[in-house]
Structures are given as structure tokens and as C-alpha cells.
N, C-alpha and C. Protein backbone atom coordinates (compact mmCIF):
# COMPACT_ATOMS: atom_id res chain seq x y z
N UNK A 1 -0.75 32.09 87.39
CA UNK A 1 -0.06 32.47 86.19
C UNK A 1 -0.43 31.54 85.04
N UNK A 2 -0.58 30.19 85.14
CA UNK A 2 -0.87 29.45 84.42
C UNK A 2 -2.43 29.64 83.91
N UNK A 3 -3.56 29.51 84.24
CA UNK A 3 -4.32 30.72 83.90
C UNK A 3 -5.04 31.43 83.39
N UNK A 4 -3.80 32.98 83.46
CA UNK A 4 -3.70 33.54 82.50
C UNK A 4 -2.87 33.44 80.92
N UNK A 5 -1.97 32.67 80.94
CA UNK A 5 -1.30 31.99 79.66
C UNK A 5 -2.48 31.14 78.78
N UNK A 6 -3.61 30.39 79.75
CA UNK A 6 -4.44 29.52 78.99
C UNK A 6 -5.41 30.41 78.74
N UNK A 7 -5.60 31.22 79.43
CA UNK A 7 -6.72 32.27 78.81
C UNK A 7 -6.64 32.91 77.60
N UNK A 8 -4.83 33.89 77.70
CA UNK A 8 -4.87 34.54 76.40
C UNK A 8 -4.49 33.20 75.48
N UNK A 9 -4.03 32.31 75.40
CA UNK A 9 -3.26 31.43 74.36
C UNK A 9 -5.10 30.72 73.36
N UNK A 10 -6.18 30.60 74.72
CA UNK A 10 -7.09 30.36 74.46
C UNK A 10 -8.14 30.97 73.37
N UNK A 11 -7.89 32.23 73.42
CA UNK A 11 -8.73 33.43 73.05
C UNK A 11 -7.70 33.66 70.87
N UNK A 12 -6.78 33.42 71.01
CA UNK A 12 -5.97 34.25 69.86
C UNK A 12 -6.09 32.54 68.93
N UNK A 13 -4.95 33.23 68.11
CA UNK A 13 -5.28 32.52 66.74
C UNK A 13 -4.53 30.66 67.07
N UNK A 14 -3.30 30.63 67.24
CA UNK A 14 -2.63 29.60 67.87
C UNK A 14 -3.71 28.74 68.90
N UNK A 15 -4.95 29.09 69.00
CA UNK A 15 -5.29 28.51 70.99
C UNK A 15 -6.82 28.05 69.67
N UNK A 16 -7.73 28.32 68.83
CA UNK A 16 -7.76 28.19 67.68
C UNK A 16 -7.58 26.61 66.99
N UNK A 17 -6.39 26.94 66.64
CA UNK A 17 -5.37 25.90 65.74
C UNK A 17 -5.37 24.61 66.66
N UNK A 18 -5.17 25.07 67.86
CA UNK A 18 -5.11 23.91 68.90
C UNK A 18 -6.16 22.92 69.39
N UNK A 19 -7.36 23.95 69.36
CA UNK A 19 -8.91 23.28 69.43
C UNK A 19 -8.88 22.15 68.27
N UNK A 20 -8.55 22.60 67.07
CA UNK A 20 -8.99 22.04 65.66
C UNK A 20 -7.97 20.99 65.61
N UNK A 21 -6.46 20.60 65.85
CA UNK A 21 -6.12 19.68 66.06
C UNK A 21 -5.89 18.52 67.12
N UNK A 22 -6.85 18.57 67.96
CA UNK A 22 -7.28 18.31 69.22
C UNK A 22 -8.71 17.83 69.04
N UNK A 23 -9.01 17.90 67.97
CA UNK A 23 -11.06 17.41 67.72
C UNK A 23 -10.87 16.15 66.50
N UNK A 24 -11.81 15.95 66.80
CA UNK A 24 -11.99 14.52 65.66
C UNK A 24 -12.45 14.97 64.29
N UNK A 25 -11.79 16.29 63.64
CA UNK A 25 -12.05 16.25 62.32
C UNK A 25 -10.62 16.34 61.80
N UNK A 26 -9.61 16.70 62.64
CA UNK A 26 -8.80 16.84 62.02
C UNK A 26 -7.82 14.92 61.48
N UNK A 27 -8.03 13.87 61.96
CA UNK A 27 -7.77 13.08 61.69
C UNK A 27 -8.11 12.64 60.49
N UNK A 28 -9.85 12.76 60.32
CA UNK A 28 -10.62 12.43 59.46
C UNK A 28 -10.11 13.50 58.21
N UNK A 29 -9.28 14.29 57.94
CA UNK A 29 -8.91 15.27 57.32
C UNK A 29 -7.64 14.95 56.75
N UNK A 30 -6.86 14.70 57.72
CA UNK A 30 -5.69 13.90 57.40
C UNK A 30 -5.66 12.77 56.60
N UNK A 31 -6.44 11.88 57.12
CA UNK A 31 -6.37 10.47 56.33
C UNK A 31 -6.85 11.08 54.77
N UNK A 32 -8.40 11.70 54.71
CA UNK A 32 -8.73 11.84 53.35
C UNK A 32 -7.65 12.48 52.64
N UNK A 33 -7.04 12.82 52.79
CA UNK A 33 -5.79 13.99 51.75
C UNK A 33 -4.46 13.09 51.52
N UNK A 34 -4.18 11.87 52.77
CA UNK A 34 -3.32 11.04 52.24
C UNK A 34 -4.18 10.18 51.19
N UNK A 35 -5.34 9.83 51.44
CA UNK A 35 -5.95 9.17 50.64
C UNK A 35 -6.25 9.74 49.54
N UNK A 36 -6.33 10.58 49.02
CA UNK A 36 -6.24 11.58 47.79
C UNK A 36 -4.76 11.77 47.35
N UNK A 37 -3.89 11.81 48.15
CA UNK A 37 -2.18 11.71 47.65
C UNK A 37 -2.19 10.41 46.61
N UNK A 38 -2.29 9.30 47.26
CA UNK A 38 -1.48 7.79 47.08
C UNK A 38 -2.99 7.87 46.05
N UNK A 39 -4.34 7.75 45.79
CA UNK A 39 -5.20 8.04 44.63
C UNK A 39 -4.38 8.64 43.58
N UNK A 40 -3.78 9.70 43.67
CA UNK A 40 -3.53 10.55 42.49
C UNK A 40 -2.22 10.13 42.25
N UNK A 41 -1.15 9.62 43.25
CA UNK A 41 0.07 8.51 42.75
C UNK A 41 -0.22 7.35 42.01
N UNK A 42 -1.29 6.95 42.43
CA UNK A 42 -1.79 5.67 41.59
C UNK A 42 -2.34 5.75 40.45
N UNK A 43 -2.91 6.62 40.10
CA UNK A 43 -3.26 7.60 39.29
C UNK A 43 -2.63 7.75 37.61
N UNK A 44 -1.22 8.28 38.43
CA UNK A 44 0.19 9.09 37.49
C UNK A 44 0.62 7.61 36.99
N UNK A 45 0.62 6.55 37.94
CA UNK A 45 1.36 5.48 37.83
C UNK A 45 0.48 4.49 36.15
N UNK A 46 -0.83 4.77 36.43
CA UNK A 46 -1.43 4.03 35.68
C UNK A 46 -1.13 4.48 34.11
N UNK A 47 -1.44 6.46 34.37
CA UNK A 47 -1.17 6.97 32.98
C UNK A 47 0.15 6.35 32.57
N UNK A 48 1.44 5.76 33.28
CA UNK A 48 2.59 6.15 32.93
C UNK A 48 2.15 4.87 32.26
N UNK A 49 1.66 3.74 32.89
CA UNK A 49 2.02 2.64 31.85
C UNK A 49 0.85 2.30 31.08
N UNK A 50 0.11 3.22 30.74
CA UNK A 50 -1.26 3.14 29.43
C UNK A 50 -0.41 3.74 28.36
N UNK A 51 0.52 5.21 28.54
CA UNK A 51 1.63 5.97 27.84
C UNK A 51 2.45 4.76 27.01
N UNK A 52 3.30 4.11 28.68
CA UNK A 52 4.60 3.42 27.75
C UNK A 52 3.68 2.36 27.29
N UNK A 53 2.54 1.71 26.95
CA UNK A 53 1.95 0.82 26.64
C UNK A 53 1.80 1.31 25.00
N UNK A 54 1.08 2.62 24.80
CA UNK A 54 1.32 2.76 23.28
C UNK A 54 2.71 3.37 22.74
N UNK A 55 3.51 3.39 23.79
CA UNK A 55 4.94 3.87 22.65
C UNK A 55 5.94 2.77 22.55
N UNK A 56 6.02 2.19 23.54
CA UNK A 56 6.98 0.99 23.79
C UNK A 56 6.64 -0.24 23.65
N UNK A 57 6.95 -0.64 22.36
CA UNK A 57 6.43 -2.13 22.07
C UNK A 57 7.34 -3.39 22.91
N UNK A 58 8.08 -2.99 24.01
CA UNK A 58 8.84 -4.43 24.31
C UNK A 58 8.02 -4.53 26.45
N UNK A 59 7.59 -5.20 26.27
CA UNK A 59 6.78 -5.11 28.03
C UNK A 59 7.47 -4.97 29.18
N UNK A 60 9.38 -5.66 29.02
CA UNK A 60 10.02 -5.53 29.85
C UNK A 60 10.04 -3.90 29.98
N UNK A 61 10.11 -3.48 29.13
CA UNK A 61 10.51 -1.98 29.01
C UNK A 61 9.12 -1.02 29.63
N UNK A 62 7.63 -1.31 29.18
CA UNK A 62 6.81 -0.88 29.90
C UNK A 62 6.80 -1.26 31.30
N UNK A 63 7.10 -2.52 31.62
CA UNK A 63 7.09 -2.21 32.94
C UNK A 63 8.19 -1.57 33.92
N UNK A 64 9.31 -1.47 33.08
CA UNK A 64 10.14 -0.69 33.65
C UNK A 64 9.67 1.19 33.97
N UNK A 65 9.11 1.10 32.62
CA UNK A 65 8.31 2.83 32.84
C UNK A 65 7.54 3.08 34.04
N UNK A 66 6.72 2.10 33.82
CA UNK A 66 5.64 1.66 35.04
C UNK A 66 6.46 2.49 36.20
N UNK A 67 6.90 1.19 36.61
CA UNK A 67 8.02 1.55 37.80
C UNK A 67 8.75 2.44 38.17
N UNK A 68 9.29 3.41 37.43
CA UNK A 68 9.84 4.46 37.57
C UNK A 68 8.49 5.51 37.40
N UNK A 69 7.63 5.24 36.66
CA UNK A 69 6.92 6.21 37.27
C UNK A 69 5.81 6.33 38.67
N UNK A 70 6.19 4.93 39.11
CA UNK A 70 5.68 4.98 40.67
C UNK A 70 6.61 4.78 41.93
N UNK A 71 7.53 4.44 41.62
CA UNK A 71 8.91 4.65 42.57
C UNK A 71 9.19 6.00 42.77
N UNK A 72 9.70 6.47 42.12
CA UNK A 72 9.81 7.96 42.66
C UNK A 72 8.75 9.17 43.06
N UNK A 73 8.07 8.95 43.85
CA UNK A 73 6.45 9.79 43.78
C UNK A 73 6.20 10.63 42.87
N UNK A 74 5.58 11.15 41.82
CA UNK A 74 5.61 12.24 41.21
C UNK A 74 6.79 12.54 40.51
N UNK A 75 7.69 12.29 40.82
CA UNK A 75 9.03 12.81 40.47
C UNK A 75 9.08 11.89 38.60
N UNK A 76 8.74 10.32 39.30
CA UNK A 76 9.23 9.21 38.16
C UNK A 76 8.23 9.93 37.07
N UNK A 77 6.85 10.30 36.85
CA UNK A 77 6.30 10.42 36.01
C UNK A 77 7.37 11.61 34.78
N UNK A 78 7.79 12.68 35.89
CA UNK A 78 8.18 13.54 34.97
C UNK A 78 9.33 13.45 34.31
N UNK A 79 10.30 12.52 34.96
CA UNK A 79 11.41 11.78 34.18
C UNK A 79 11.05 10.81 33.28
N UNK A 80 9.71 10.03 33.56
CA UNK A 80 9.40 9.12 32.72
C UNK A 80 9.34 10.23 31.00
N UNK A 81 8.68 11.24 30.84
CA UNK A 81 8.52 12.34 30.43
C UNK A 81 8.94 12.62 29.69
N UNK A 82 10.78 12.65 29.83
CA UNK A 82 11.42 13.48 29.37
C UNK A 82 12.48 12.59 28.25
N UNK A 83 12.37 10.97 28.80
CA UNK A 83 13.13 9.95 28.01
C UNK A 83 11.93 9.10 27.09
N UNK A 84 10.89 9.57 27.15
CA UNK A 84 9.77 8.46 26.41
C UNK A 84 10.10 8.59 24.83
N UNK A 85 9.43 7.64 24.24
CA UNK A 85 9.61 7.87 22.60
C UNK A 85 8.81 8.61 21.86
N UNK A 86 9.17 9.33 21.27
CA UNK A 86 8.21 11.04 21.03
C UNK A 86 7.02 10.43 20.09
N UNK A 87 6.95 9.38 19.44
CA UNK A 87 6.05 9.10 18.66
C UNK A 87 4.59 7.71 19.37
N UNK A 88 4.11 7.25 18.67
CA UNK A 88 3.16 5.96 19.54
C UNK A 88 3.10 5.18 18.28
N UNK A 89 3.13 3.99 18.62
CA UNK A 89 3.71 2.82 17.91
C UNK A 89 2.75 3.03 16.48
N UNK A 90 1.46 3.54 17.05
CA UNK A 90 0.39 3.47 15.83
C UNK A 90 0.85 4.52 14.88
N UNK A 91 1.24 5.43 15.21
CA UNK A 91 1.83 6.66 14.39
C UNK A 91 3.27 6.23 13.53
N UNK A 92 3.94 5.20 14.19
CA UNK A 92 5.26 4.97 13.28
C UNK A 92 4.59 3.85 12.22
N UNK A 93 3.79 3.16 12.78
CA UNK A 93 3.21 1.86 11.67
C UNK A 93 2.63 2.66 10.49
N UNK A 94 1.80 3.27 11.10
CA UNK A 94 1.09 4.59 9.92
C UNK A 94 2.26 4.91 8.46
N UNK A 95 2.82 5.66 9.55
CA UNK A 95 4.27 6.50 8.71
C UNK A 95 4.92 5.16 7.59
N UNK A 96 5.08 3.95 8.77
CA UNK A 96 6.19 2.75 7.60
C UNK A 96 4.98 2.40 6.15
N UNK A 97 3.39 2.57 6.55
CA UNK A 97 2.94 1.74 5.73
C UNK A 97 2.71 3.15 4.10
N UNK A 98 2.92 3.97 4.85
CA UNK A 98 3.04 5.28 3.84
C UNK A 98 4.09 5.48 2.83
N UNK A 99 4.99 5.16 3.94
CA UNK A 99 6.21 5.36 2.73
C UNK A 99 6.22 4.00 1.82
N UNK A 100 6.00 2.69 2.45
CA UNK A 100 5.71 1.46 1.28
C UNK A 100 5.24 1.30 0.42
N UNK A 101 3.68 2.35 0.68
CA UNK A 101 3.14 2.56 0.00
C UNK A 101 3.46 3.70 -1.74
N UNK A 102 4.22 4.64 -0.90
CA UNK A 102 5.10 5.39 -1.76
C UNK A 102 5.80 4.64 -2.86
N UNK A 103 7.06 4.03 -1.83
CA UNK A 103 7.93 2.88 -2.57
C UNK A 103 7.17 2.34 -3.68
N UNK A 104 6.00 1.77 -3.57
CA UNK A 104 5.15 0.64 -4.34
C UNK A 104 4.29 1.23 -5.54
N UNK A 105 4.14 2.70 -5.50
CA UNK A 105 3.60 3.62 -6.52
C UNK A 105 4.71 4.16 -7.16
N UNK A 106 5.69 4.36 -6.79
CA UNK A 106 6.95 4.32 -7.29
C UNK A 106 7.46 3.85 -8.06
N UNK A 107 7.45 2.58 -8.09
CA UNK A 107 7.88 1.11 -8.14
C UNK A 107 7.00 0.87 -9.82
N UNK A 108 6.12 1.13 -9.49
CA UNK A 108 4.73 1.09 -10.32
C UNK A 108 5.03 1.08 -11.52
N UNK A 109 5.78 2.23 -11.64
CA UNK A 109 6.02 3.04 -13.39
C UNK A 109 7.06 1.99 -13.74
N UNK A 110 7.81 1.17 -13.12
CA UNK A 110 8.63 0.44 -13.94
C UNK A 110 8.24 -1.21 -14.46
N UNK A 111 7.41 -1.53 -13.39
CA UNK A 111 7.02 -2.66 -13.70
C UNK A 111 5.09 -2.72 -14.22
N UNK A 112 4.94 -3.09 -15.21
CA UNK A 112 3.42 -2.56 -16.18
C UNK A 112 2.90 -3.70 -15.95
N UNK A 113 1.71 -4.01 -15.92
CA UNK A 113 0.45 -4.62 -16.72
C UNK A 113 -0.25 -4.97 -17.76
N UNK A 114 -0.66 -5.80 -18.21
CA UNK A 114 -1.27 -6.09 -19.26
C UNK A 114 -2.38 -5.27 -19.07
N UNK A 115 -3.14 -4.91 -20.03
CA UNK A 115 -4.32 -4.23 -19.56
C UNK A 115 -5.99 -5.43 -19.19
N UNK A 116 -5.37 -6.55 -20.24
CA UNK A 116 -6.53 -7.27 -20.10
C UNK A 116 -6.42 -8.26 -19.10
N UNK A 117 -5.18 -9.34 -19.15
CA UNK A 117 -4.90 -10.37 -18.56
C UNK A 117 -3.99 -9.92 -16.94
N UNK A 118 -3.67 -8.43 -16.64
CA UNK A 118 -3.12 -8.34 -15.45
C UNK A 118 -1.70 -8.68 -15.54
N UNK A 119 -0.97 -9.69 -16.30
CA UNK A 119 0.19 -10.08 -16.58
C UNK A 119 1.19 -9.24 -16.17
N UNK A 120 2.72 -9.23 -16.11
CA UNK A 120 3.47 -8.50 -15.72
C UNK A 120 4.43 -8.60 -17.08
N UNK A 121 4.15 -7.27 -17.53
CA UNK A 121 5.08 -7.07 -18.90
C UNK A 121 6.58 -5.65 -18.59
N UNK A 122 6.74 -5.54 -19.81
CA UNK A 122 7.83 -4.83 -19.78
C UNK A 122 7.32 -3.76 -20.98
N UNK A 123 8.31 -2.75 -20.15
CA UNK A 123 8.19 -1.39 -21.27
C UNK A 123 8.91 -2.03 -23.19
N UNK A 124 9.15 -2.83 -23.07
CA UNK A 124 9.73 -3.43 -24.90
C UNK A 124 8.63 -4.00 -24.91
N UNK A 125 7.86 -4.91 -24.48
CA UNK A 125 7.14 -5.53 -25.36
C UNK A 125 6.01 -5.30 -25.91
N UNK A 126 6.09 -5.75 -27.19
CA UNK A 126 4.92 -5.32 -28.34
C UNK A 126 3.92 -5.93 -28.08
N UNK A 127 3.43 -7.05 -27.58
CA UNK A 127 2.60 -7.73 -27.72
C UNK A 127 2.48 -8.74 -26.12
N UNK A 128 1.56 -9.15 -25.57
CA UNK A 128 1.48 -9.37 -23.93
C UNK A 128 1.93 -11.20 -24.14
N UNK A 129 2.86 -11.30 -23.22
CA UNK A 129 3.49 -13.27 -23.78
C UNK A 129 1.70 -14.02 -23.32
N UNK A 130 1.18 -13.18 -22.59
CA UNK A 130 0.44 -14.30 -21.90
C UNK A 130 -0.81 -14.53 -22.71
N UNK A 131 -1.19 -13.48 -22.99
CA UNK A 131 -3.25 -13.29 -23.82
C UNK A 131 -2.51 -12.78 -25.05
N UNK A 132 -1.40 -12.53 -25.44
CA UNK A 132 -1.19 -12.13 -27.02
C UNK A 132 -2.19 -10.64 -27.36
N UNK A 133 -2.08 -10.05 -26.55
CA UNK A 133 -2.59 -8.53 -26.90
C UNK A 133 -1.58 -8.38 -27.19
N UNK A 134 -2.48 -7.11 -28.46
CA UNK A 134 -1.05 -5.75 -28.82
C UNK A 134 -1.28 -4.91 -27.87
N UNK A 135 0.37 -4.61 -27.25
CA UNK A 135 -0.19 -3.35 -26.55
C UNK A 135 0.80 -2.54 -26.70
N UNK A 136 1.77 -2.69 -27.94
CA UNK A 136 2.27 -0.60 -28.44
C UNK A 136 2.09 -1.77 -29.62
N UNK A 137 2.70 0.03 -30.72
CA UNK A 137 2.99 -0.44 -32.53
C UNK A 137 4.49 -0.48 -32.22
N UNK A 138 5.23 -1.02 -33.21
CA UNK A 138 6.19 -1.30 -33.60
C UNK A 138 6.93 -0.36 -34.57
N UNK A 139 8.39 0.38 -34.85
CA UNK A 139 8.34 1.78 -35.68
C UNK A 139 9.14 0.65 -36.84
N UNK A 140 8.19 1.09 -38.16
CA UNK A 140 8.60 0.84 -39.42
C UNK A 140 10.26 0.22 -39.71
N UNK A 141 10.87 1.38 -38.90
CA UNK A 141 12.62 1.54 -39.41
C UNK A 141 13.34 0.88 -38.57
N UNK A 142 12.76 0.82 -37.12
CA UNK A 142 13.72 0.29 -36.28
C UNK A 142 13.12 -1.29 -35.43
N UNK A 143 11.98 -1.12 -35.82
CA UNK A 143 11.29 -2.50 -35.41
C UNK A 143 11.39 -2.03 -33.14
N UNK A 144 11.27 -0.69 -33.12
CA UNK A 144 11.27 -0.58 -31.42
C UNK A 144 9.98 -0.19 -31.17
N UNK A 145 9.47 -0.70 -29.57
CA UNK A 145 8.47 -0.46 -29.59
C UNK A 145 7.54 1.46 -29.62
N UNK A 146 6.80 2.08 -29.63
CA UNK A 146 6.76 3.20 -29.87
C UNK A 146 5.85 4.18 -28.73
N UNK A 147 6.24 4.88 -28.03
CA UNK A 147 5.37 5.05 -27.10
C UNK A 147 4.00 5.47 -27.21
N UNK A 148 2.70 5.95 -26.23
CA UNK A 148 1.66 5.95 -26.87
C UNK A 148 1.73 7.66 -27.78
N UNK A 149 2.14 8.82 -27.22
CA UNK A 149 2.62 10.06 -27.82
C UNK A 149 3.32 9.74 -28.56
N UNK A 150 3.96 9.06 -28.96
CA UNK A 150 5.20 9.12 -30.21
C UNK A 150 4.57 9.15 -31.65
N UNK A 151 5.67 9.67 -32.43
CA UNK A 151 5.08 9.96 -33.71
C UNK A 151 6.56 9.05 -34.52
N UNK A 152 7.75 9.01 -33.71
CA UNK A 152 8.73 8.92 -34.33
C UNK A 152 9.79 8.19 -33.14
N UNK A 153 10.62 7.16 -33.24
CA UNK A 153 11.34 6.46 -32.06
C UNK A 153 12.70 7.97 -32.40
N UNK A 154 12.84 8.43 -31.10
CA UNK A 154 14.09 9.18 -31.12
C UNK A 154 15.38 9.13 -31.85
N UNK A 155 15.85 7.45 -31.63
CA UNK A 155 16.34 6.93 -32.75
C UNK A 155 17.03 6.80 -34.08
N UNK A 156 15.15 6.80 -34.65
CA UNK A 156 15.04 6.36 -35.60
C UNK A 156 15.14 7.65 -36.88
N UNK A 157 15.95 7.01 -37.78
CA UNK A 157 16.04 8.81 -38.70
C UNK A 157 14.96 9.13 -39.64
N UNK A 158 13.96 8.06 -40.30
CA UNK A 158 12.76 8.25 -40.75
C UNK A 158 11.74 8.36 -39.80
N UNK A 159 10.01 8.95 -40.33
CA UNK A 159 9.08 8.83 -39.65
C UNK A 159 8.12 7.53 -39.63
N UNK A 160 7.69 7.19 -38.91
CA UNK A 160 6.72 6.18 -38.73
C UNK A 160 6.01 5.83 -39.92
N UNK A 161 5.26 4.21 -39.80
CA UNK A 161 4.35 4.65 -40.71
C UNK A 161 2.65 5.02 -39.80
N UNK A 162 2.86 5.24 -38.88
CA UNK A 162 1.78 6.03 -37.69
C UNK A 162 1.82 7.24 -38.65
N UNK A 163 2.67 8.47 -38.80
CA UNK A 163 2.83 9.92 -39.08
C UNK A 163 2.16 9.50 -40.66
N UNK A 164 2.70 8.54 -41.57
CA UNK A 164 2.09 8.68 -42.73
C UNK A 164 0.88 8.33 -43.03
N UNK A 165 0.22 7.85 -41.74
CA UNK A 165 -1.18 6.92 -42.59
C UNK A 165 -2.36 8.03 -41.57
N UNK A 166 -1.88 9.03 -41.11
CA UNK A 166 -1.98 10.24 -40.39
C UNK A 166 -2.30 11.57 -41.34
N UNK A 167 -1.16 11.55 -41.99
CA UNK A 167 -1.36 12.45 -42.59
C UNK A 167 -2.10 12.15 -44.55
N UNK A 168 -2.27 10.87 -44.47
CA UNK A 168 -2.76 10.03 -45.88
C UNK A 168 -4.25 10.32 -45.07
N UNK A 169 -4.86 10.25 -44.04
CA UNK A 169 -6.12 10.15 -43.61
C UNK A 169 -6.78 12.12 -43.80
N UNK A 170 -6.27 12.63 -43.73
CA UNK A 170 -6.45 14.25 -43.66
C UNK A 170 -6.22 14.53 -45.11
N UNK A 171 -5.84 14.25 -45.90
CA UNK A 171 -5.40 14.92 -47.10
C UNK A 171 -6.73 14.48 -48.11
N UNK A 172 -7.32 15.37 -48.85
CA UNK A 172 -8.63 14.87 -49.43
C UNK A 172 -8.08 14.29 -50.93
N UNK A 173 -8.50 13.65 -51.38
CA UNK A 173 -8.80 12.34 -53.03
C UNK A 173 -9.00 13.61 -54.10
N UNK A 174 -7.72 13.48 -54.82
CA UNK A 174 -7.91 13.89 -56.00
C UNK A 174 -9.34 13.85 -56.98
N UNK A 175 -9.61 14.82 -57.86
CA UNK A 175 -10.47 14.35 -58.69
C UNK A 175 -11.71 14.14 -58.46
N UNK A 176 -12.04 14.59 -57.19
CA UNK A 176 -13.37 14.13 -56.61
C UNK A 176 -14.97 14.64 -57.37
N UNK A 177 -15.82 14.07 -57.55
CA UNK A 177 -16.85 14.58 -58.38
C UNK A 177 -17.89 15.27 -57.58
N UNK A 178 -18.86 16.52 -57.53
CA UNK A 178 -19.82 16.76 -56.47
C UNK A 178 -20.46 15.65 -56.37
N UNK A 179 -21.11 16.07 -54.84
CA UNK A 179 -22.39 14.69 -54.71
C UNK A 179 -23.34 15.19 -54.86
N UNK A 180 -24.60 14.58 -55.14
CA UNK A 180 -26.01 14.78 -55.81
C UNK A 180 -26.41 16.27 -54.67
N UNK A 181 -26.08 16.21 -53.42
CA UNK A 181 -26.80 17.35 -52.82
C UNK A 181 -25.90 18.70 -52.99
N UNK A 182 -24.60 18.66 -53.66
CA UNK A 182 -23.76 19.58 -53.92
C UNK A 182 -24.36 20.70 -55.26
N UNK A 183 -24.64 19.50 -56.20
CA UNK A 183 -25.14 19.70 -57.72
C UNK A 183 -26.69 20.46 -57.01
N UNK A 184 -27.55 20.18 -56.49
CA UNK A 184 -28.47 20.60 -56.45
C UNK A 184 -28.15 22.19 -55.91
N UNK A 185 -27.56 21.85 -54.67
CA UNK A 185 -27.26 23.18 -53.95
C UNK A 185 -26.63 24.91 -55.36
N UNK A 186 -26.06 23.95 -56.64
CA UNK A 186 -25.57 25.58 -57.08
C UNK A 186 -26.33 25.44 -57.98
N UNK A 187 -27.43 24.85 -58.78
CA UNK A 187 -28.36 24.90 -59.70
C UNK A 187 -27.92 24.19 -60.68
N UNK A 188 -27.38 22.95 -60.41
CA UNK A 188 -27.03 22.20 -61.32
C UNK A 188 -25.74 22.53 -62.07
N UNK A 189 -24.59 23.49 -61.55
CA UNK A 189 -23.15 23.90 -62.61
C UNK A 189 -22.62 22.63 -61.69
N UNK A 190 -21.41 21.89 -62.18
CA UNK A 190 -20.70 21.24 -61.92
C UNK A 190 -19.69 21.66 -61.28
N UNK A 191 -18.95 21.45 -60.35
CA UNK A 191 -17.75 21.95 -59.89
C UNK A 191 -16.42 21.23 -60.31
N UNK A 192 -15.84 22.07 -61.06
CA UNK A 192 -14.43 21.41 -61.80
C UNK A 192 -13.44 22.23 -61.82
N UNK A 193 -12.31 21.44 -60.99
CA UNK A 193 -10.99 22.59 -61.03
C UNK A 193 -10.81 22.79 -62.69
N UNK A 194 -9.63 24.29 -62.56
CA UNK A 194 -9.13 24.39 -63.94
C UNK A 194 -8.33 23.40 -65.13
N UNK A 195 -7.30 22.71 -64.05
CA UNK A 195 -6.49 21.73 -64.31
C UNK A 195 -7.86 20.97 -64.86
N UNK A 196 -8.90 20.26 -64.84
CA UNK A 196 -9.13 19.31 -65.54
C UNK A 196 -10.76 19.58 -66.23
N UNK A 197 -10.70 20.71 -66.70
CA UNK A 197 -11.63 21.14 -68.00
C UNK A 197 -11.16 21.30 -69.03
């Protein structure tokens, strides 16, 4: 009876299975796949603390990541995962030196420059304390300084004398006589308003 049990058990799929764990590959099979397990644990473990290495600037704390992500097989990585700090240290330094940078262009419009000497002046002053540049005009009426668009201090209830020596520059000289290439150009008539013939 016994046998026939080793015959058929021999012949089918189970009798098979039995050869193959019964031969010297299946050991050699075993070990490589634990050895490919604890590889690829060691693995997870390393990413976890190259990870908490750029997000977590305090080491007690990376190596705590570390550790939890090799203590619990597989498991620690994905909890490591789920509590990490969403950003990497280089990305928040980035961000702080951006907005300072902001702040500091910001900042900018209130505190001026000399243009020549670099000095640190103020929106009033007429003239730089340090190199004695002018750097605005001064308004006629109110003695304030005048911006570079201005025609008139808001102020002030007269106009500049900017607007008058403006509009004294555009307005042409009474009385004016042709010039020699004028006279030639109409055949020698003179050009003379009515008012003064």
C-alpha cells in the first residue's frame, strides 16, 4: 500500500513540489530572497535618512527618522511618510531669502541714495549732507523740496519758478528782425508785423 501512495504522490503536482524542496536549489533560493529582503530594508532605511537629512535640520531628529524607518520593516518608511516636513530645508532657505529680499526692495523706496556719493539721504533733502550735490529744486513759495514730475508742491497756492522759466523758454522775443537767410529767401521784402510799421 505504501507503494502505491509513493507512486501516485510521486507522479502529480505535490510529489513535484517535494523533489524541489528536498534538492539543493531550494536553500540557495531561500537565502538569496532573504538576502534581497534585508538589501531592500536597508535600502528604505538609507532613503529614510538621506530624506530626513534634507528636511530635518536637528540630527537627533534624523536619527530618530532613521530608526523608525528601519524598526518597523517597511512599515516605518511609510509612517516615516506621512509625518515628514513637506518642504527640504533648501526650499524654505530659498523662500526666507526671497521674501528678505522682497522686504529689502520694499524697504528701498523709503530709504534713497545719493546718486554720486552712495550716502543715505532722505526724501526732504535738497542737497546730499555728504558731497553737497543738488539733488531736487526747492519751490519758490514754500521753500519744499519738489519732486522730479512736479510742476507745483500740492501745497503750495502759486506755481513754481520751474513752470515759469518753462514757459519764458517756449514763448518767442518780441520784435524780432529776419535773419540774413530769411531776407534772401522772399527777395529781399522785410518781414514786419502791422503793429510796428
Amino acid at each position: 500500500m505504501k507503494t502505491v501512495l509513493a507512486a501516485s504522490g510521486d507522479s502529480g503536482f505535490f510529489g513535484t513540489l517535494h523533489d524541489f524542496f528536498d534538492s539543493g536549489s531550494w536553500p540557495l533560493l531561500r537565502n538569496l530572497a532573504i538576502f534581497m529582503v534585508v538589501v531592500f530594508w536597508l535600502a528604505v532605511g538609507y532613503w529614510v535618512f538621506k530624506d530626513a537629512r534634507r528636511r530635518i535640520a536637528d540630527p537627533w531628529l534624523v536619527g530618530a527618522a532613521t530608526i523608525l524607518g528601519l524598526v518597523p520593516p517597511f512599515v516605518g518608511a511609510f509612517i516615516y511618510m506621512l509625518f515628514r516636513p513637506p518642504e527640504y530645508l533648501e526650499d524654505v532657505r530659498e523662500r526666507e531669502l526671497e521674501i528678505k529680499a522682497m522686504e529689502e526692495s520694499l524697504g528701498r523706496g523709503r530709504h534713497q541714495n545719493c546718486p554720486v556719493c552712495r550716502a543715505d539721504i532722505d526724501e526732504t533733502f535738497l542737497v546730499c549732507p555728504v558731497c553737497t550735490t543738488r539733488l531736487r529744486q526747492a519751490c519758490v513759495n514754500c521753500k519744499a523740496p519738489l519732486k522730479p514730475l512736479w510742476q507745483v508742491v500740492p501745497t503750495a497756492r502759486r506755481r513754481s519758478s520751474r513752470r515759469r522759466r518753462s514757459t519764458f523758454l517756449r514763448s518767442k522775443p518780441r520784435g524780432r528782425k529776419p535773419g540774413p537767410s530769411r531776407v534772401a529767401a522772399d527777395g529781399g521784402r522785410a518781414h514786419t508785423r502791422p503793429d510796428q510799421a
